[in-house]
PDB file of N, CA and C in Angstrom:
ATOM      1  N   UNK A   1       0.844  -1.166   0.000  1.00  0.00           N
ATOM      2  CA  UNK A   1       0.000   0.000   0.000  1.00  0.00           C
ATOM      3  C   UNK A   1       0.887   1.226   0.000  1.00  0.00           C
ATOM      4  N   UNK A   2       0.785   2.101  -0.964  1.00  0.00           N
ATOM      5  CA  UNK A   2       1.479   3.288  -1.113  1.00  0.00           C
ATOM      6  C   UNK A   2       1.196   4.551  -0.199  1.00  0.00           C
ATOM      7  N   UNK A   3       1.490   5.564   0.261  1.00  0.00           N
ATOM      8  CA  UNK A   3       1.055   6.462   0.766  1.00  0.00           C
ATOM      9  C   UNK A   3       1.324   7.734   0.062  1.00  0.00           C
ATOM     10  N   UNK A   4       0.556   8.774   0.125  1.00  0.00           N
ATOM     11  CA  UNK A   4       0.989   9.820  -0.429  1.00  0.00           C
ATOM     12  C   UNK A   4       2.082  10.676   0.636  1.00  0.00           C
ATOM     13  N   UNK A   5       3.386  10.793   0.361  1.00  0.00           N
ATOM     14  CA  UNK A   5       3.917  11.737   1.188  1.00  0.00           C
ATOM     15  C   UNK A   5       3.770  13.262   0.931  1.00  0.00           C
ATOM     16  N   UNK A   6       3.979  13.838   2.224  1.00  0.00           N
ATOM     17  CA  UNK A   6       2.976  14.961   2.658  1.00  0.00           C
ATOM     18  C   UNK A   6       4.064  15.686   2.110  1.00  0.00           C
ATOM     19  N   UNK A   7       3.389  17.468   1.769  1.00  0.00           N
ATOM     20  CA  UNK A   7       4.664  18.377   1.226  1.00  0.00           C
ATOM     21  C   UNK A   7       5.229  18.911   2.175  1.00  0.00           C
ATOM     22  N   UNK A   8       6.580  18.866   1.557  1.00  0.00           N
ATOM     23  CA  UNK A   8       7.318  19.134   2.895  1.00  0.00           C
ATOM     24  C   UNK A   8       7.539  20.818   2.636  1.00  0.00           C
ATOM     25  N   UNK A   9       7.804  21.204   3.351  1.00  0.00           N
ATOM     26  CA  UNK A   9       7.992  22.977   3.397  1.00  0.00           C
ATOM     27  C   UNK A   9       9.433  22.960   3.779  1.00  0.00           C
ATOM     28  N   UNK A  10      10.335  23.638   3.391  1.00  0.00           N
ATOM     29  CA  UNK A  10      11.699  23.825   3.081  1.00  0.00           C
ATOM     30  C   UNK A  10      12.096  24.715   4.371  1.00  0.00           C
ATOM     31  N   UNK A  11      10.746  25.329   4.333  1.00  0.00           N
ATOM     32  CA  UNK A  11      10.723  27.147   5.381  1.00  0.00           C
ATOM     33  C   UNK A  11      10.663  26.229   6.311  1.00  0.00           C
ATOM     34  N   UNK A  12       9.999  25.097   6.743  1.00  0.00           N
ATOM     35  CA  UNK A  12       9.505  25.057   8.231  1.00  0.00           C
ATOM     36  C   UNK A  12      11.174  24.011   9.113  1.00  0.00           C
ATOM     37  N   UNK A  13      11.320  24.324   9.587  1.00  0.00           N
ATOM     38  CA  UNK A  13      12.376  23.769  10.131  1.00  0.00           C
ATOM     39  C   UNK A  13      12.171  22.198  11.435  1.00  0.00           C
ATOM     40  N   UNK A  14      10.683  22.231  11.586  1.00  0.00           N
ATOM     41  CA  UNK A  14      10.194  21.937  12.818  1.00  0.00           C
ATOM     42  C   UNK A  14      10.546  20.306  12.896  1.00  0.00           C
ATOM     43  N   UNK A  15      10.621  19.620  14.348  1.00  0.00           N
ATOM     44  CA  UNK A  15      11.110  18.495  13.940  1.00  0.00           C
ATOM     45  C   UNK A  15      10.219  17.199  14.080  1.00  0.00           C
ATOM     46  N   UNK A  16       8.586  17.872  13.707  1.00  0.00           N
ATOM     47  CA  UNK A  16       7.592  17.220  13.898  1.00  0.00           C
ATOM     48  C   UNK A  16       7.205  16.553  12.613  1.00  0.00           C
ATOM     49  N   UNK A  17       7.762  16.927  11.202  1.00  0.00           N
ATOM     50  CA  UNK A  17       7.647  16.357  10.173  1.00  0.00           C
ATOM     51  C   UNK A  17       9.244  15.285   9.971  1.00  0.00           C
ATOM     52  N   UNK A  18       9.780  14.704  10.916  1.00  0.00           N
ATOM     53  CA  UNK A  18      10.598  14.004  11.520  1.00  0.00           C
ATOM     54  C   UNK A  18      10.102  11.884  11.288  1.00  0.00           C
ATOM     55  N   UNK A  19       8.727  12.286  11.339  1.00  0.00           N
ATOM     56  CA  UNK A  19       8.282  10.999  11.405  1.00  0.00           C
ATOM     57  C   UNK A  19       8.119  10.446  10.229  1.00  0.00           C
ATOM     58  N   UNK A  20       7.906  11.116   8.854  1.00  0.00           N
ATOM     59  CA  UNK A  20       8.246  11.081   7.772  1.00  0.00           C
ATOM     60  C   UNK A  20       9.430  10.268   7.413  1.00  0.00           C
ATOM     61  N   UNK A  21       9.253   8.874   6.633  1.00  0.00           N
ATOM     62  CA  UNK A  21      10.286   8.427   6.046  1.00  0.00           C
ATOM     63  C   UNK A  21      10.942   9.017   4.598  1.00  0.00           C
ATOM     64  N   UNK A  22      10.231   9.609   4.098  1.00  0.00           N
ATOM     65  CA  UNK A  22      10.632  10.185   2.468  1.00  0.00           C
ATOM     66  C   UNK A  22      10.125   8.824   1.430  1.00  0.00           C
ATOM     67  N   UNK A  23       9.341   8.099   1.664  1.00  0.00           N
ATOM     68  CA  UNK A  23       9.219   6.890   0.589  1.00  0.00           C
ATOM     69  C   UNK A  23       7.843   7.227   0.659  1.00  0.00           C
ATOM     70  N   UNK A  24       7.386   6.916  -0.106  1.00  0.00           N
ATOM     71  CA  UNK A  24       6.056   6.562  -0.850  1.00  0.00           C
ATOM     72  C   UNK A  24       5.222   4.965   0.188  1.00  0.00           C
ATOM     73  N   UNK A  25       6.309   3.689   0.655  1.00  0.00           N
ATOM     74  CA  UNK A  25       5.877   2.951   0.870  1.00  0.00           C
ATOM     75  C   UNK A  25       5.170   2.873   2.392  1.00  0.00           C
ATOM     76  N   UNK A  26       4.628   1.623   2.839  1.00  0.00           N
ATOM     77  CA  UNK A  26       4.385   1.254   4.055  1.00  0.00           C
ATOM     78  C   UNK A  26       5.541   1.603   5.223  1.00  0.00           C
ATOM     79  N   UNK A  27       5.467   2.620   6.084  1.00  0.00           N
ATOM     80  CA  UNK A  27       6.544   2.631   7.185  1.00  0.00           C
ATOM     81  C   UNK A  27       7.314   1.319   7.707  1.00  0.00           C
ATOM     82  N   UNK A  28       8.839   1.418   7.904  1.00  0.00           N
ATOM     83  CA  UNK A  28       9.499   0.414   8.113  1.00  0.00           C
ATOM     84  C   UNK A  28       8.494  -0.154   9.606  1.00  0.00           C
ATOM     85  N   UNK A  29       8.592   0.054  10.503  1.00  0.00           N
ATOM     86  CA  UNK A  29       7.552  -0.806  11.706  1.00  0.00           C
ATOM     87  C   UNK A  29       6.202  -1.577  11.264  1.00  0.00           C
ATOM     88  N   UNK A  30       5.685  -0.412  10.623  1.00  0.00           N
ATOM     89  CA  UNK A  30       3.774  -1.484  10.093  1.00  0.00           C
ATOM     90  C   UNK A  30       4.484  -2.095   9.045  1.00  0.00           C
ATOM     91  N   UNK A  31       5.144  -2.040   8.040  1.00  0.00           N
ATOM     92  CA  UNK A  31       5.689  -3.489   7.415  1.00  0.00           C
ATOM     93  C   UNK A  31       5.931  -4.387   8.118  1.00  0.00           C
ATOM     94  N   UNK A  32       7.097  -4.649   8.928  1.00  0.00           N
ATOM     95  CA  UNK A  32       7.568  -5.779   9.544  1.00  0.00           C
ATOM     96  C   UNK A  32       6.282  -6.023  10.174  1.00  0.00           C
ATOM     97  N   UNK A  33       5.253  -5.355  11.116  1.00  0.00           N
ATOM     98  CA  UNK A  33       3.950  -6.053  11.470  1.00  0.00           C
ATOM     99  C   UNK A  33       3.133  -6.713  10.610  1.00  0.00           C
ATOM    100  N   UNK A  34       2.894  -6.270   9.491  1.00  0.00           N
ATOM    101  CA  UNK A  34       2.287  -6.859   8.454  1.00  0.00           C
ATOM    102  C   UNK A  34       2.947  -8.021   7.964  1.00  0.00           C
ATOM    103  N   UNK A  35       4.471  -7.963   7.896  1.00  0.00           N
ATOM    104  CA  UNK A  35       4.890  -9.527   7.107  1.00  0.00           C
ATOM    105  C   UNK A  35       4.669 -10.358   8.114  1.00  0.00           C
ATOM    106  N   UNK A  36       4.950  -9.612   9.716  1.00  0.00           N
ATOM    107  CA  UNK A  36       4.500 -10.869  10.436  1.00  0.00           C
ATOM    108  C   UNK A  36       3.287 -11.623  10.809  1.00  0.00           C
ATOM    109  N   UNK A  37       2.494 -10.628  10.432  1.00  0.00           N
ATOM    110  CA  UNK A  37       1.054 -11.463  10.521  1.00  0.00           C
ATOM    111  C   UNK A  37       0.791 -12.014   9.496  1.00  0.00           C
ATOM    112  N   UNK A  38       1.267 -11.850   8.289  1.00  0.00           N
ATOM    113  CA  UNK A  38       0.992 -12.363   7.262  1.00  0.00           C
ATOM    114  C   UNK A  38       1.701 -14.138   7.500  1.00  0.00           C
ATOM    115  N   UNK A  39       3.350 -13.596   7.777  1.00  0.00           N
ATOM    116  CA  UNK A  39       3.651 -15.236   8.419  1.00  0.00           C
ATOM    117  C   UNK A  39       3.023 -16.215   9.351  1.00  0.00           C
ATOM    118  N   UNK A  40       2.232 -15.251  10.179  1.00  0.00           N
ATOM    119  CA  UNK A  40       1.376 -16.155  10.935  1.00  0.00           C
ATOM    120  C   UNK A  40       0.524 -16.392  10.988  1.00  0.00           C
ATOM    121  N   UNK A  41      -0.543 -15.664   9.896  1.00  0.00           N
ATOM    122  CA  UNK A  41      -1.429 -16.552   8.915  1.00  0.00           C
ATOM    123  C   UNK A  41      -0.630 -18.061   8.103  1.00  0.00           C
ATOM    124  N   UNK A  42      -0.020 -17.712   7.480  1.00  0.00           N
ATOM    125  CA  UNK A  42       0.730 -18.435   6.560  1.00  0.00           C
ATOM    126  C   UNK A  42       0.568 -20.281   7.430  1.00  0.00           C
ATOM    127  N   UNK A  43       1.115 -19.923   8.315  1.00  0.00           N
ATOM    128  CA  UNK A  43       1.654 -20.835   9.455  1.00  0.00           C
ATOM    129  C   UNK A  43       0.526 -21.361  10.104  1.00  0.00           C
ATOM    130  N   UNK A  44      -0.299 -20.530  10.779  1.00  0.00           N
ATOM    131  CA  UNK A  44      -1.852 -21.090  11.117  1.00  0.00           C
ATOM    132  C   UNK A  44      -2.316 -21.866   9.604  1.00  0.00           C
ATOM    133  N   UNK A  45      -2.379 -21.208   8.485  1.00  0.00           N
ATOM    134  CA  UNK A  45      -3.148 -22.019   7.580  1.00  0.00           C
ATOM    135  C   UNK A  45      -2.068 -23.327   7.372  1.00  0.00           C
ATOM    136  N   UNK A  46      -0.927 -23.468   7.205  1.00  0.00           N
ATOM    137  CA  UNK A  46      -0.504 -24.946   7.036  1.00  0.00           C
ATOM    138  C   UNK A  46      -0.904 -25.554   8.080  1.00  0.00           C
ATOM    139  N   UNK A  47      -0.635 -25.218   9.413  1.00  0.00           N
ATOM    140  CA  UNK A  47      -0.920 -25.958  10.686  1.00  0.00           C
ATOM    141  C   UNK A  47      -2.189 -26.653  10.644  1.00  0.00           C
ATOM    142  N   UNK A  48      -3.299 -25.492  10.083  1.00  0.00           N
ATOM    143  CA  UNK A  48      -5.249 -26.318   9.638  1.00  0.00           C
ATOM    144  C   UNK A  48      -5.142 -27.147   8.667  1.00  0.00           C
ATOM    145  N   UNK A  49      -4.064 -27.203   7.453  1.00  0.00           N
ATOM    146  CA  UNK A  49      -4.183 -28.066   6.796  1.00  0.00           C
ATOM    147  C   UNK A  49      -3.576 -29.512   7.085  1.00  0.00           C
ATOM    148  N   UNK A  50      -2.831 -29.444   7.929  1.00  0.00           N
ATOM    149  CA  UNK A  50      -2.039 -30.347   8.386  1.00  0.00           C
ATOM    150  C   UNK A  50      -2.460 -31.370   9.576  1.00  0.00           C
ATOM    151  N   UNK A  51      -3.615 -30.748  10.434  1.00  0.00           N
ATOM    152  CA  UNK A  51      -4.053 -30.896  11.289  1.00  0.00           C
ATOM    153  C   UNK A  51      -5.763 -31.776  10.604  1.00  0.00           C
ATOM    154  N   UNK A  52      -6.058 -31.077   9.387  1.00  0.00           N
ATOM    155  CA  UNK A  52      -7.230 -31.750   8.406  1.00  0.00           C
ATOM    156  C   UNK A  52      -6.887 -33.204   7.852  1.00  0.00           C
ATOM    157  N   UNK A  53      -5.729 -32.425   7.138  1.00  0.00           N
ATOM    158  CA  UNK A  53      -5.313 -34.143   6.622  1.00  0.00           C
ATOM    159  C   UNK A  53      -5.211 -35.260   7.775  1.00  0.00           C
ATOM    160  N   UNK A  54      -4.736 -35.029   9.234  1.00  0.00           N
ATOM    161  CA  UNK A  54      -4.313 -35.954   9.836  1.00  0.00           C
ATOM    162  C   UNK A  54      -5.841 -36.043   9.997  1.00  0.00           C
ATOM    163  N   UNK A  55      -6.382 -35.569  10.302  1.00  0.00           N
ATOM    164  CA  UNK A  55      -8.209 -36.049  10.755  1.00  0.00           C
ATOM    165  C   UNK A  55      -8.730 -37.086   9.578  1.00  0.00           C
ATOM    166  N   UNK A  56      -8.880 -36.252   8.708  1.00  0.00           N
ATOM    167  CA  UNK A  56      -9.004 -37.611   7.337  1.00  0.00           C
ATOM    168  C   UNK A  56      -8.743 -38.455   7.197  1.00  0.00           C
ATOM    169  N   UNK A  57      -7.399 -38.835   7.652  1.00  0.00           N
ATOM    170  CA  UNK A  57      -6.652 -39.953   8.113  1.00  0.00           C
ATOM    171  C   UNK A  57      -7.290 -40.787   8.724  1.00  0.00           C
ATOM    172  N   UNK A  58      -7.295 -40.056  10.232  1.00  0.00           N
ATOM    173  CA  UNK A  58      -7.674 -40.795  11.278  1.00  0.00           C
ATOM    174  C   UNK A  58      -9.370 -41.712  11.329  1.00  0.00           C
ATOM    175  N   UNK A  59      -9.969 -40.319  10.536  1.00  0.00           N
ATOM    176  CA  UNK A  59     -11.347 -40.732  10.334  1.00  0.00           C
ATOM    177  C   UNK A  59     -11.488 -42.092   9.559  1.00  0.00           C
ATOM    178  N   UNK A  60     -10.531 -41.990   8.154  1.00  0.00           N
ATOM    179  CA  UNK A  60     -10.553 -43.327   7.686  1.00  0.00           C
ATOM    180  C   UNK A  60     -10.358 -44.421   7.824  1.00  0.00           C
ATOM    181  N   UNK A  61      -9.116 -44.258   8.621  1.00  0.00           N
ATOM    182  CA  UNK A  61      -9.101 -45.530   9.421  1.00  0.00           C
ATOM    183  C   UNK A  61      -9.964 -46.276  10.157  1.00  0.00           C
ATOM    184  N   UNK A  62     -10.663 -45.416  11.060  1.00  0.00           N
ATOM    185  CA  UNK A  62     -11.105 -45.496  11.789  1.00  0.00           C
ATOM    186  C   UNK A  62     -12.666 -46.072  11.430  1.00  0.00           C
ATOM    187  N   UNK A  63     -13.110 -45.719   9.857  1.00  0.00           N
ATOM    188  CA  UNK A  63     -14.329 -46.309   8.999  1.00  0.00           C
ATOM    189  C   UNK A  63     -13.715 -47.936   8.315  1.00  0.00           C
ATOM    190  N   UNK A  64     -12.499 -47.776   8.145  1.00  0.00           N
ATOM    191  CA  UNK A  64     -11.886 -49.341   7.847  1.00  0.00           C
ATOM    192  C   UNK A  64     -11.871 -50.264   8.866  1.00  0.00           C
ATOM    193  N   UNK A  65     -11.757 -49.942   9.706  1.00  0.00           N
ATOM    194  CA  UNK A  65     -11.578 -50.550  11.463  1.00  0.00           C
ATOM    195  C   UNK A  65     -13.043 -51.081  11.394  1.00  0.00           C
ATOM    196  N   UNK A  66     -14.086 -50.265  11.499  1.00  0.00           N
ATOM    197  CA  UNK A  66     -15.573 -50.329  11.434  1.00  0.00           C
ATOM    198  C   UNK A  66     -16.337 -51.384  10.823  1.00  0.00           C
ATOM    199  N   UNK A  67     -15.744 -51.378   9.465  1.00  0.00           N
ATOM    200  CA  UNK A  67     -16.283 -51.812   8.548  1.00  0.00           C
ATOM    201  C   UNK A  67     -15.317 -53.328   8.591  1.00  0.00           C
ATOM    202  N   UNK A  68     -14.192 -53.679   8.942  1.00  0.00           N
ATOM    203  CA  UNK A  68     -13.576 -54.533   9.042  1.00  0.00           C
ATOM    204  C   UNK A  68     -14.609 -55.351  10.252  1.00  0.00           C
ATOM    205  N   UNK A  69     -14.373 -54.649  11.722  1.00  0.00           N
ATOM    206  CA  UNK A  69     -15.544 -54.949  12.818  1.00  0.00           C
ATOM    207  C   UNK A  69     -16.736 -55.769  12.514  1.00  0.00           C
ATOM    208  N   UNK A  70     -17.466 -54.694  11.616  1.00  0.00           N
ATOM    209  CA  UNK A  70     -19.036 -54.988  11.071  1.00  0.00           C
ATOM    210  C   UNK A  70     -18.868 -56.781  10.347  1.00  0.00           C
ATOM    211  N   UNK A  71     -17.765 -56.405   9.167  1.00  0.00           N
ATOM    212  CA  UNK A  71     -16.920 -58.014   8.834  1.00  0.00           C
ATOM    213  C   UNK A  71     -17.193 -59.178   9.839  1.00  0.00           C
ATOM    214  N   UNK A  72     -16.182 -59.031  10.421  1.00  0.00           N
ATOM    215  CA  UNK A  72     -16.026 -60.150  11.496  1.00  0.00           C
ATOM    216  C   UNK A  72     -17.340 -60.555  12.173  1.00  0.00           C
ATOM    217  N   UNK A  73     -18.018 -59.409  12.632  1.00  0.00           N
ATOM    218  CA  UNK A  73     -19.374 -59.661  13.448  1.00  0.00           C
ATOM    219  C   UNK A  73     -19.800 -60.599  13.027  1.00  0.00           C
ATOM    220  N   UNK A  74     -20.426 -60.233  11.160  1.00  0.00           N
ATOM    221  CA  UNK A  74     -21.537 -60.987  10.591  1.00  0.00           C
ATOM    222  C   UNK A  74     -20.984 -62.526   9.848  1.00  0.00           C
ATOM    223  N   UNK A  75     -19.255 -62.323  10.352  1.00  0.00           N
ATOM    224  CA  UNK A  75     -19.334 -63.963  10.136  1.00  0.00           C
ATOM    225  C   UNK A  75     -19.302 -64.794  11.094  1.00  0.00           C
ATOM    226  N   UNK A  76     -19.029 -64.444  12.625  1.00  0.00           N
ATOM    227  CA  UNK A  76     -19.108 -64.447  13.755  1.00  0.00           C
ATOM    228  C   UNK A  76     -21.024 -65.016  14.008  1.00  0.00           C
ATOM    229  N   UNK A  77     -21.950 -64.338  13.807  1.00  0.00           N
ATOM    230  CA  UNK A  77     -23.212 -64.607  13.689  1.00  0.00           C
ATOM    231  C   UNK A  77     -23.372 -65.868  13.264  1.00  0.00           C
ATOM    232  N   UNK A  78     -22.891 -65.692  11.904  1.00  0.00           N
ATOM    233  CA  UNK A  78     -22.967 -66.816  10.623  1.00  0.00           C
ATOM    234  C   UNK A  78     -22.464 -68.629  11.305  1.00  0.00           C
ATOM    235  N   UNK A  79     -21.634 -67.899  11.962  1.00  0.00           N
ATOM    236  CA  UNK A  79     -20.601 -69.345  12.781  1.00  0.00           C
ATOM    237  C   UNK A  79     -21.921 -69.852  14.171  1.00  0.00           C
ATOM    238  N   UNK A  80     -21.859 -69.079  14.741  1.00  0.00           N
ATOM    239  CA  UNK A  80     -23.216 -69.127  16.426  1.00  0.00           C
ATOM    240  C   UNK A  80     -24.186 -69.904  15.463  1.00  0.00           C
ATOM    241  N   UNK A  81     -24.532 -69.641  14.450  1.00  0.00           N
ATOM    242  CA  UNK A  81     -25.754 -69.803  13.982  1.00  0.00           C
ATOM    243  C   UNK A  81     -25.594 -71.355  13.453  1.00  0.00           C
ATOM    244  N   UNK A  82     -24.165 -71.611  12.864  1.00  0.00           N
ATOM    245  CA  UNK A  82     -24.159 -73.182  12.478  1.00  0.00           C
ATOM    246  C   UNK A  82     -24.162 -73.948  13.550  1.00  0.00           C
ATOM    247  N   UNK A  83     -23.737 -73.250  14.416  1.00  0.00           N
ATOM    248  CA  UNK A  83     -22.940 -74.363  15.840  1.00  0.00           C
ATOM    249  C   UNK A  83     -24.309 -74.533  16.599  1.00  0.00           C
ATOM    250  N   UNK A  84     -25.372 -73.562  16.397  1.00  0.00           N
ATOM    251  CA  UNK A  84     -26.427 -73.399  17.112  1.00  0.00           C
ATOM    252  C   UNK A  84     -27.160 -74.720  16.570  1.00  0.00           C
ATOM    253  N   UNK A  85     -27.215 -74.906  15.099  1.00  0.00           N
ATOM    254  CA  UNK A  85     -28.271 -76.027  14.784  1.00  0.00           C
ATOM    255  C   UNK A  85     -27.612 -77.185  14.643  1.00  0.00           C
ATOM    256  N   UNK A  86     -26.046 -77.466  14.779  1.00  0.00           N
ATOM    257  CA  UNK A  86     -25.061 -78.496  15.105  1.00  0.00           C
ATOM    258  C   UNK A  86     -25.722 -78.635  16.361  1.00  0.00           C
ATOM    259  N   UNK A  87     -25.511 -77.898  17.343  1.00  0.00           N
ATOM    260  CA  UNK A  87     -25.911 -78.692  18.728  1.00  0.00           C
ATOM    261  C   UNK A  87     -27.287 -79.012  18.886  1.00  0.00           C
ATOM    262  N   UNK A  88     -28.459 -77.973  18.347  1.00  0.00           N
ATOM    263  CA  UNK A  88     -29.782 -78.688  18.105  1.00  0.00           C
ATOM    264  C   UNK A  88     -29.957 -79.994  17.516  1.00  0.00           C
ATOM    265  N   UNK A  89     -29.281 -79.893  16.120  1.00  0.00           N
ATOM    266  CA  UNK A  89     -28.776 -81.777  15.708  1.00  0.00           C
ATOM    267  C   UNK A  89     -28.288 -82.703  17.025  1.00  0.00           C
ATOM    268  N   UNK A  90     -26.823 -82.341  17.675  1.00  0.00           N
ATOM    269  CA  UNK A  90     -26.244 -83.229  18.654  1.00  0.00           C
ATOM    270  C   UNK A  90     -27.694 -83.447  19.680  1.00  0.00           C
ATOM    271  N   UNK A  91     -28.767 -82.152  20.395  1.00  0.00           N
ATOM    272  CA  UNK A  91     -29.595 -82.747  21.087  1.00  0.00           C
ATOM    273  C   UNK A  91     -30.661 -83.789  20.262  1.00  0.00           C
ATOM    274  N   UNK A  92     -30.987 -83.366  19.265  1.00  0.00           N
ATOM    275  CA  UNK A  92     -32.247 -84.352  19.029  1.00  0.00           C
ATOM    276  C   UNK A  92     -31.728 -85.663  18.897  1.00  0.00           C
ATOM    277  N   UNK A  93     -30.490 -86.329  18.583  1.00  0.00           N
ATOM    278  CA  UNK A  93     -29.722 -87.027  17.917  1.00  0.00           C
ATOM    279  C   UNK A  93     -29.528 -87.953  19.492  1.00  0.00           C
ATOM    280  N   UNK A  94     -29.439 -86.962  20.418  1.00  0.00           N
ATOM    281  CA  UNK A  94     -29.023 -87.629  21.978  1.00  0.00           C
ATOM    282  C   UNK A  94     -30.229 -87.957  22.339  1.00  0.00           C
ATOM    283  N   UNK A  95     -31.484 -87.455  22.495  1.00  0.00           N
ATOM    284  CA  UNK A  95     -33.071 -87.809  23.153  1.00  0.00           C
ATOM    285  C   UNK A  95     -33.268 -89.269  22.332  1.00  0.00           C
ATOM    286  N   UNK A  96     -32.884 -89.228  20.860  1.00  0.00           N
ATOM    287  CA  UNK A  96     -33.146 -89.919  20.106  1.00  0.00           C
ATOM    288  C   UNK A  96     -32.790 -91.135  20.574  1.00  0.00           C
ATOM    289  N   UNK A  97     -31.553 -91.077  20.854  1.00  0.00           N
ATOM    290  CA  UNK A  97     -30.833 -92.461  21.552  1.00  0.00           C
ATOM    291  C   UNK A  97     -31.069 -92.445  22.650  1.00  0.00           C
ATOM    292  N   UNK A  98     -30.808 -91.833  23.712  1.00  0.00           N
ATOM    293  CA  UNK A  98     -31.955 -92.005  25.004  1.00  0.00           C
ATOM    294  C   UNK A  98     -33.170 -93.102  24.986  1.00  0.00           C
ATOM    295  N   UNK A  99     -33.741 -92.199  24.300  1.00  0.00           N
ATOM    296  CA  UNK A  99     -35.157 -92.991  23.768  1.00  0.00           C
ATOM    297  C   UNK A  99     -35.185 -94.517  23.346  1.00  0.00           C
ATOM    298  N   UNK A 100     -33.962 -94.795  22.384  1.00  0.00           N
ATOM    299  CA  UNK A 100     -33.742 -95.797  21.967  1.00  0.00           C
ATOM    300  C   UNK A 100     -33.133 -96.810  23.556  1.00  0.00           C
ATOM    301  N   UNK A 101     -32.486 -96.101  23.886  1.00  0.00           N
ATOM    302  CA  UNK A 101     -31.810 -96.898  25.348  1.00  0.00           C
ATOM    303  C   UNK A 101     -33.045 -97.174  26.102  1.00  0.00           C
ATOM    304  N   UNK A 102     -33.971 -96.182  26.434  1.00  0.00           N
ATOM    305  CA  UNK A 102     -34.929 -96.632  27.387  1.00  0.00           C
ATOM    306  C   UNK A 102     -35.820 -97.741  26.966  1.00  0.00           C
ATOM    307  N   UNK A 103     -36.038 -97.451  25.849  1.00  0.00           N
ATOM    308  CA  UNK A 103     -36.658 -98.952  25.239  1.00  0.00           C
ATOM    309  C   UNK A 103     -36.219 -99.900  25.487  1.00  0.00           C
ATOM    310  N   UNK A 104     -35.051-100.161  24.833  1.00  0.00           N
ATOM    311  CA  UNK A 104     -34.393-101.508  25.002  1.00  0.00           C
ATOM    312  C   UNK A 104     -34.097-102.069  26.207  1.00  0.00           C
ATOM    313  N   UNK A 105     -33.968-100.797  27.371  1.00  0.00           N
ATOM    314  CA  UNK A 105     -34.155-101.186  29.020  1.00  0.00           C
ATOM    315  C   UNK A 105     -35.645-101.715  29.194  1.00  0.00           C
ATOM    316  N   UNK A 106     -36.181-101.378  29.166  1.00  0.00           N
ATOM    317  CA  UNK A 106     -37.879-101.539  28.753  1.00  0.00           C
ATOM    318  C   UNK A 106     -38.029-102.590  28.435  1.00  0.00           C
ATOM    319  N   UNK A 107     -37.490-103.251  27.072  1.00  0.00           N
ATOM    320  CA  UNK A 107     -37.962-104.528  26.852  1.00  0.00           C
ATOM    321  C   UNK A 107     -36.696-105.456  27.483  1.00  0.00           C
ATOM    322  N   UNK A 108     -35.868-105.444  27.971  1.00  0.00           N
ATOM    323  CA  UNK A 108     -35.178-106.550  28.713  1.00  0.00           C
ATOM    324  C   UNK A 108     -35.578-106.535  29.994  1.00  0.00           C
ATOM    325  N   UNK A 109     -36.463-106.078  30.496  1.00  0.00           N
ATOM    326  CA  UNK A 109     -36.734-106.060  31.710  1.00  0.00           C
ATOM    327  C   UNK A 109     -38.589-106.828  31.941  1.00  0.00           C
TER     328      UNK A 109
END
């Protein structure tokens, strides 16, 4: 940002037009404030981006984990569920012979 510098009067001797750099530009102090906030924008915005990506990351994983989880569960189910009518087989299969034993006690007696 440019500034207009003010006219200087030759006559006035005073040492209040002192603060005057003679440039056209941004005063040496509000520059260096300005590059530094500008650096620390700069720096905040990599830090958010850096701090995003790792979330993305984390989030994904963390939906692979899930979805791996959800995996296992429903073959986990799938397994309870064979073993469930395996042992319903092993009981009817045992009454069955029971049954058969009590008979045959039954008729030898």
């Amino acid at each position: 940002m440019f500034l207009t510098p003010p006219k200087y009067d030759h006559d006035d001797d005073d040492e209040d037009d002192t603060q005057y750099t003679g440039t056209a530009e941004t005063p040496a102090p509000h520059r260096a404030r300005v590059n530094n906030l500008t650096n620390q924008v700069s720096e905040l915005l990599r830090n958010k981006q850096h701090l995003e990506k790792g979330h993305k990351a984390e989030i994904s994983g963390l939906k692979n984990e899930m979805d791996q989880t959800k995996r296992d569960m429903e073959k986990y189910k799938a397994e309870a569920k064979m073993k469930e009518r395996e042992l319903q087989r092993c009981k009817a299969e045992g009454d069955g012979m029971r049954e058969e034993v009590s008979s045959m006690i039954g008729m030898t007696e």
